[in-house]
N, C-alpha and C. Protein backbone atom coordinates (compact mmCIF):
# COMPACT_ATOMS: atom_id res chain seq x y z
N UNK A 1 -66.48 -143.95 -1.25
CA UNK A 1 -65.31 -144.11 -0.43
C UNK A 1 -64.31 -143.00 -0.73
N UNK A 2 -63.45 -142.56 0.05
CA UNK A 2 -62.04 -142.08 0.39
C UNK A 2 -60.98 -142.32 -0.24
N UNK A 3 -60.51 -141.53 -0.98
CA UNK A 3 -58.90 -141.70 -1.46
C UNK A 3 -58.19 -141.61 -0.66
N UNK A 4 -57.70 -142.46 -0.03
CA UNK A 4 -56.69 -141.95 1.63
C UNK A 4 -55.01 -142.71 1.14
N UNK A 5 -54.17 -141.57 1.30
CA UNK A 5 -53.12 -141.88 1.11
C UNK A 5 -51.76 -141.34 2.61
N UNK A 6 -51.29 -142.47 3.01
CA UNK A 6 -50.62 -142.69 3.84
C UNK A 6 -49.39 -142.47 4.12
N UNK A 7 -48.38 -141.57 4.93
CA UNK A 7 -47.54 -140.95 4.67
C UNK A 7 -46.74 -141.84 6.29
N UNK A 8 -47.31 -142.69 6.91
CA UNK A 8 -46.93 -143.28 8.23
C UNK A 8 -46.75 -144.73 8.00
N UNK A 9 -44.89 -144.44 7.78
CA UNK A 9 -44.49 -145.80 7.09
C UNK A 9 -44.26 -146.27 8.36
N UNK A 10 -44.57 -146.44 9.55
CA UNK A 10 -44.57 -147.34 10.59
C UNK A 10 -45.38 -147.80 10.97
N UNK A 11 -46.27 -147.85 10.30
CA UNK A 11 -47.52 -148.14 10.54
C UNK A 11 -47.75 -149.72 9.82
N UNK A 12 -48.00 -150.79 10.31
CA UNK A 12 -48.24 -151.94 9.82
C UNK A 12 -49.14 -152.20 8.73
N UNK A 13 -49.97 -151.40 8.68
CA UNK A 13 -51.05 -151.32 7.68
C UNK A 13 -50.59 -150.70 6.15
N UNK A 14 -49.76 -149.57 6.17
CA UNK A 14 -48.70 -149.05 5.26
C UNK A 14 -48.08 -150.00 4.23
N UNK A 15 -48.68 -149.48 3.27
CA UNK A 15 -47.92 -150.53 1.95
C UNK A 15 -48.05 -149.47 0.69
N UNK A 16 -46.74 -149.10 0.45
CA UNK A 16 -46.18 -148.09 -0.56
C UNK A 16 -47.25 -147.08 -0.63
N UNK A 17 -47.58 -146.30 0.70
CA UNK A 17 -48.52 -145.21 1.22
C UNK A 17 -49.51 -145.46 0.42
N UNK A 18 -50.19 -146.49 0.75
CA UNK A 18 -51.70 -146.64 0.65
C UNK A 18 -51.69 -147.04 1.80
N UNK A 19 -53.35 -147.68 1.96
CA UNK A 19 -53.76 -148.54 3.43
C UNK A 19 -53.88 -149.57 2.88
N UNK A 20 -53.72 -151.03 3.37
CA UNK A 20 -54.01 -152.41 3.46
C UNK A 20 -54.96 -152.89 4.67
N UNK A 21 -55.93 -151.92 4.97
CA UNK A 21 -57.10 -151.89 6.06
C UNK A 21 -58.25 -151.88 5.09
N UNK A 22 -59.64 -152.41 4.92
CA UNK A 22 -60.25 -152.32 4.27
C UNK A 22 -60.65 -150.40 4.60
N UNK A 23 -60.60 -150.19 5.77
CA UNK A 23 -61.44 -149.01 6.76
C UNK A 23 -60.17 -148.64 7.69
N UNK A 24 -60.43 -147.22 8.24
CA UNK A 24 -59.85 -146.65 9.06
C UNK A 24 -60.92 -145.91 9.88
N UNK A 25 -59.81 -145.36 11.15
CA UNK A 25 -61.44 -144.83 11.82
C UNK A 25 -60.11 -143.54 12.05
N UNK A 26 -61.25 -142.13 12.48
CA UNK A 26 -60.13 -141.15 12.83
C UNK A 26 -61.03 -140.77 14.04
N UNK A 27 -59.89 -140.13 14.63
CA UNK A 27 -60.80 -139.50 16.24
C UNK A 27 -60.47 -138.01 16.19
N UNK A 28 -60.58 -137.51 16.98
CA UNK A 28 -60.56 -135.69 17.63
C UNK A 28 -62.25 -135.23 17.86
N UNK A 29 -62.95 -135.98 18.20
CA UNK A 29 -63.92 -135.75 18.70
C UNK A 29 -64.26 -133.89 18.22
N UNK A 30 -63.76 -133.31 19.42
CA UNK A 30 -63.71 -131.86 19.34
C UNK A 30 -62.75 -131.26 18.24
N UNK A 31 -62.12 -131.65 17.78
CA UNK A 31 -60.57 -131.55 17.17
C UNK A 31 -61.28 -129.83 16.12
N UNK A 32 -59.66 -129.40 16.46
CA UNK A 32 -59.96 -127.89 15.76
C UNK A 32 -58.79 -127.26 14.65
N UNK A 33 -57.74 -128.73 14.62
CA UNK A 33 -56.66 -128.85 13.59
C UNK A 33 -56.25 -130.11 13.30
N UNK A 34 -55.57 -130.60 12.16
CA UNK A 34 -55.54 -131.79 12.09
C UNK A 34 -54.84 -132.42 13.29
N UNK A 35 -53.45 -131.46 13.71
CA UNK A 35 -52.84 -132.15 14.76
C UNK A 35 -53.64 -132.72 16.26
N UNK A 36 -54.80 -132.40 16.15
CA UNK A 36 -55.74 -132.60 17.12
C UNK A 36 -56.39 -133.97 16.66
N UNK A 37 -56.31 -134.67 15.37
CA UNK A 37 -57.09 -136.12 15.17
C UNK A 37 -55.53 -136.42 15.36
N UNK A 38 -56.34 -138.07 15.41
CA UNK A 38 -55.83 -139.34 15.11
C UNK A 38 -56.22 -140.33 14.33
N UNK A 39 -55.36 -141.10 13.76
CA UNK A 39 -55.38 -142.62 13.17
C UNK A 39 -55.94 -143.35 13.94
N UNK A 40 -56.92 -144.03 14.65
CA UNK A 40 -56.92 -144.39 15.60
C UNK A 40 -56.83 -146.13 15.09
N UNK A 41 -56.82 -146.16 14.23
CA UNK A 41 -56.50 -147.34 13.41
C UNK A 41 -54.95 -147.89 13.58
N UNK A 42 -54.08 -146.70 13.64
CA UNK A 42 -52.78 -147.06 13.62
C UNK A 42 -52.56 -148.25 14.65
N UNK A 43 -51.31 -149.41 13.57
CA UNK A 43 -50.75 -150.40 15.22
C UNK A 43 -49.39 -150.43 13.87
N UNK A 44 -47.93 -149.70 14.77
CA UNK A 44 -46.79 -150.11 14.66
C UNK A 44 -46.43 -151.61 13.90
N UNK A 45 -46.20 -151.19 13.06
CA UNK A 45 -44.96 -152.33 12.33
C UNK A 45 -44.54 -153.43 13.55
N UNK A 46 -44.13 -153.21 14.38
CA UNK A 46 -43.46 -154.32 15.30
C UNK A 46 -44.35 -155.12 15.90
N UNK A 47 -45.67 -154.30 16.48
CA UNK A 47 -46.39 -155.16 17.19
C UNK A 47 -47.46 -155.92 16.54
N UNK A 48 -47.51 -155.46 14.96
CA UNK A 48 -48.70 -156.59 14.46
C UNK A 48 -47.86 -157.67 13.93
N UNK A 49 -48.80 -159.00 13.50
CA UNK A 49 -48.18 -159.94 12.96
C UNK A 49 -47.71 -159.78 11.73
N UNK A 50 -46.20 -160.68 11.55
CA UNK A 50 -45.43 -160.61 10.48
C UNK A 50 -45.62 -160.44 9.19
N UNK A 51 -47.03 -161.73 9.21
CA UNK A 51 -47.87 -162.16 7.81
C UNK A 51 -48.93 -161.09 7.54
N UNK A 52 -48.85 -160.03 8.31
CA UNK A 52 -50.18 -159.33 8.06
C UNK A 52 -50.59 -158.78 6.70
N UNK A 53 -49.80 -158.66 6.20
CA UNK A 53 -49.29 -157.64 4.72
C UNK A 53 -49.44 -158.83 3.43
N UNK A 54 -49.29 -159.76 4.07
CA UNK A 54 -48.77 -160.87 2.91
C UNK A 54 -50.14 -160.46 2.15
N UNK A 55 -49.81 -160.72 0.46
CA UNK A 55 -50.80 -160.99 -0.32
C UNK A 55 -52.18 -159.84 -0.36
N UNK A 56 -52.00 -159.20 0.33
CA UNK A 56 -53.02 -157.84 0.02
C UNK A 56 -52.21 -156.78 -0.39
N UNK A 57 -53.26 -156.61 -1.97
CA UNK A 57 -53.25 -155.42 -2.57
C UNK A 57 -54.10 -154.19 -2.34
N UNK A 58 -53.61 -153.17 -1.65
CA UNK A 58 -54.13 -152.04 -1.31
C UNK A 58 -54.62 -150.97 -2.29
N UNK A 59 -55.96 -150.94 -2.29
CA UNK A 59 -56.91 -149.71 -3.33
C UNK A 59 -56.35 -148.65 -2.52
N UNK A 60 -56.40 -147.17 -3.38
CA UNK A 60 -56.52 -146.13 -2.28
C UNK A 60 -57.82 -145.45 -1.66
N UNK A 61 -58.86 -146.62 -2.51
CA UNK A 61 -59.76 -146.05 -2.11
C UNK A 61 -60.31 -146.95 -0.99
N UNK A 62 -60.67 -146.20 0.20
CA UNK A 62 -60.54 -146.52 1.79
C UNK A 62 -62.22 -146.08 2.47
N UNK A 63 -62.61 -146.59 3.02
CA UNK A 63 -63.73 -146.54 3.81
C UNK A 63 -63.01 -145.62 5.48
N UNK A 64 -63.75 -144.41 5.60
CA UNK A 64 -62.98 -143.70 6.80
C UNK A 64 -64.05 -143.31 7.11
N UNK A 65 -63.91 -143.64 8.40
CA UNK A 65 -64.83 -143.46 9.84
C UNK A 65 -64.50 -142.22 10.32
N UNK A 66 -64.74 -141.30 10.86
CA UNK A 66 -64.84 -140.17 11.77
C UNK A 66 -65.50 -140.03 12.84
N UNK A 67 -64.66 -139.32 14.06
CA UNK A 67 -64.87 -139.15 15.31
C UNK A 67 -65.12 -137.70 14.94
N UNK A 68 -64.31 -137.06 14.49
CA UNK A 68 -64.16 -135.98 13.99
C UNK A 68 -65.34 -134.71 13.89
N UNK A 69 -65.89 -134.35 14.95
CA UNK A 69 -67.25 -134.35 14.31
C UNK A 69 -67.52 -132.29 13.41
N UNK A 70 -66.51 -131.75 14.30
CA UNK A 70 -66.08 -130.08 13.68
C UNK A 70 -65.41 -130.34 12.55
N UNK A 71 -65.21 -131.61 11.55
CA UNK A 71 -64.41 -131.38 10.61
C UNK A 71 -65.76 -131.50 9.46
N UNK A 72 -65.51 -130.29 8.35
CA UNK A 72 -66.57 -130.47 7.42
C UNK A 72 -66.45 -131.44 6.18
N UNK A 73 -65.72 -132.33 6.23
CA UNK A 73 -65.54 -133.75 5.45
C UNK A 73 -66.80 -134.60 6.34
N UNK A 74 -66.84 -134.52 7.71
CA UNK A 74 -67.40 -135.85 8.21
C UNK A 74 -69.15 -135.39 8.24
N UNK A 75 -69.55 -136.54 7.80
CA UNK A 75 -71.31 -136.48 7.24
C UNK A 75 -71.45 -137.85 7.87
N UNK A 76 -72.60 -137.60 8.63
CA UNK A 76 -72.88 -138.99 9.39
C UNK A 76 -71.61 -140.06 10.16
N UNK A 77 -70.18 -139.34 10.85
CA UNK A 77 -69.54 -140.14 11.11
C UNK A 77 -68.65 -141.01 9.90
N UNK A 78 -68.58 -140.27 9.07
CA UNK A 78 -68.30 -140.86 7.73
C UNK A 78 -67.20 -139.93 6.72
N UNK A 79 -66.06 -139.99 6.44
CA UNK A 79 -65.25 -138.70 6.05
C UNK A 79 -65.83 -138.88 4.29
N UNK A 80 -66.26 -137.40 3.82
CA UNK A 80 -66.35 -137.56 2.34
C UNK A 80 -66.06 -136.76 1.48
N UNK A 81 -64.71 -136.26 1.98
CA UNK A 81 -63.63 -135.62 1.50
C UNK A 81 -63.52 -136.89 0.18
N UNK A 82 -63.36 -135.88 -0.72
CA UNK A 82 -62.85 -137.13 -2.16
C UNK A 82 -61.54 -137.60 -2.32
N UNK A 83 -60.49 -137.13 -1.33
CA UNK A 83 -59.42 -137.81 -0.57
C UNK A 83 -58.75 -137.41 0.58
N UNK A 84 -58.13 -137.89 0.98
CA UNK A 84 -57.17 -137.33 2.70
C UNK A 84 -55.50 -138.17 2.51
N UNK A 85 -55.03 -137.43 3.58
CA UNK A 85 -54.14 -137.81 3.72
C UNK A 85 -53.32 -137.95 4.95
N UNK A 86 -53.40 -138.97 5.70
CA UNK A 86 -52.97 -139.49 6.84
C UNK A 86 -51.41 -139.22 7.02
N UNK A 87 -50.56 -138.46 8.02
CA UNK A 87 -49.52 -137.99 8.72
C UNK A 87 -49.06 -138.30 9.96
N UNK A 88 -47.91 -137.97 9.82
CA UNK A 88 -47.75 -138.18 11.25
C UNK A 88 -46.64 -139.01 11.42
N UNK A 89 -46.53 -140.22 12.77
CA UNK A 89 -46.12 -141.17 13.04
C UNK A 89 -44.51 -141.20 13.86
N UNK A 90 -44.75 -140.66 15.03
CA UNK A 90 -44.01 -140.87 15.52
C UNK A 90 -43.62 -142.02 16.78
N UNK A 91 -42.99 -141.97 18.07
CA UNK A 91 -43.06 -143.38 18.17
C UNK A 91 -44.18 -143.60 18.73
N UNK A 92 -43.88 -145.13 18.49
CA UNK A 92 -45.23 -145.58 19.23
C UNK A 92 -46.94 -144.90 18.07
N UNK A 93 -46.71 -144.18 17.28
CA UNK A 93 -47.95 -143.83 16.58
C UNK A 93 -48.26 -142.54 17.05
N UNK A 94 -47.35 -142.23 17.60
CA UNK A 94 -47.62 -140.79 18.37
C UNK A 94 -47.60 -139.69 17.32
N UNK A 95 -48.53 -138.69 17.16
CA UNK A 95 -48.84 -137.67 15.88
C UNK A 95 -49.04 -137.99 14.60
N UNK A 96 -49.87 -139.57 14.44
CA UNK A 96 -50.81 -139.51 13.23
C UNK A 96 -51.77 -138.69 13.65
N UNK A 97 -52.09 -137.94 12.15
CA UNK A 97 -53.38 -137.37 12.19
C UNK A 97 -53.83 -137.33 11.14
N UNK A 98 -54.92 -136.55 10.82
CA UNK A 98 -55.80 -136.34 9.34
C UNK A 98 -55.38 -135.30 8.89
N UNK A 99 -54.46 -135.14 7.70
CA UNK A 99 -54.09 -134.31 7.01
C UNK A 99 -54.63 -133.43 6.66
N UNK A 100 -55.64 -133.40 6.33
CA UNK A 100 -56.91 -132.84 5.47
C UNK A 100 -58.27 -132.60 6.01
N UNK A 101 -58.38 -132.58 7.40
CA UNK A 101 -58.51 -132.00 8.68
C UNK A 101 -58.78 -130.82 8.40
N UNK A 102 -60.62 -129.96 8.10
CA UNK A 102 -60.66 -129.03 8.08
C UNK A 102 -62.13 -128.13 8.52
N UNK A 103 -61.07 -127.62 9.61
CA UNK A 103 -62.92 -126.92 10.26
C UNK A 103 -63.91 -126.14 9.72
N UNK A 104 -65.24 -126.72 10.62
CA UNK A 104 -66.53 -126.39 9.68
C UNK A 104 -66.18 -124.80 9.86
């Protein structure tokens, strides 16, 4: 697994920049900079439920999916970068991406 550390405190999943997702998935299919992925995992603070957070302790170590497929971390759809770091977050989730996002 992924050391993924989280820099998108609006993000519901966000708990003292780790993830509280067992998994994340990232997209940019074609992507040729990080600003080209996404979180695609991301859902805003407001719109998930209240209790979501309750009582989970977040590892940083994260199971990450990739769409990603020009990035040379992703092996089988699978990021194995020995960590990343998720950015971004503007509204609505607009400009998470994969930090660490780096072409073959």
């Amino acid at each position: 697994m992924t050391n993924l550390s989280c820099s998108v405190t609006s993000c519901a999943s966000n708990k003292a920049h780790l993830c509280a997702r067992h998994g994340i998935s990232v997209d940019g299919l074609q992507a040729h900079s990080p600003s080209e992925t996404t979180c695609s995992s991301y859902q805003t603070r407001l719109s998930a439920p209240q209790n979501a957070l309750e009582g989970v302790h977040p590892a940083p170590e994260t199971e990450v999916r990739c769409a990603a497929i020009t990035c040379r971390h992703n092996q089988g759809e699978h990021c194995r970068a020995d960590s990343i770091m998720v950015r971004g977050g503007g509204p609505e989730g607009s400009g998470t991406h994969c930090g660490t996002f780096a072409a073959k």
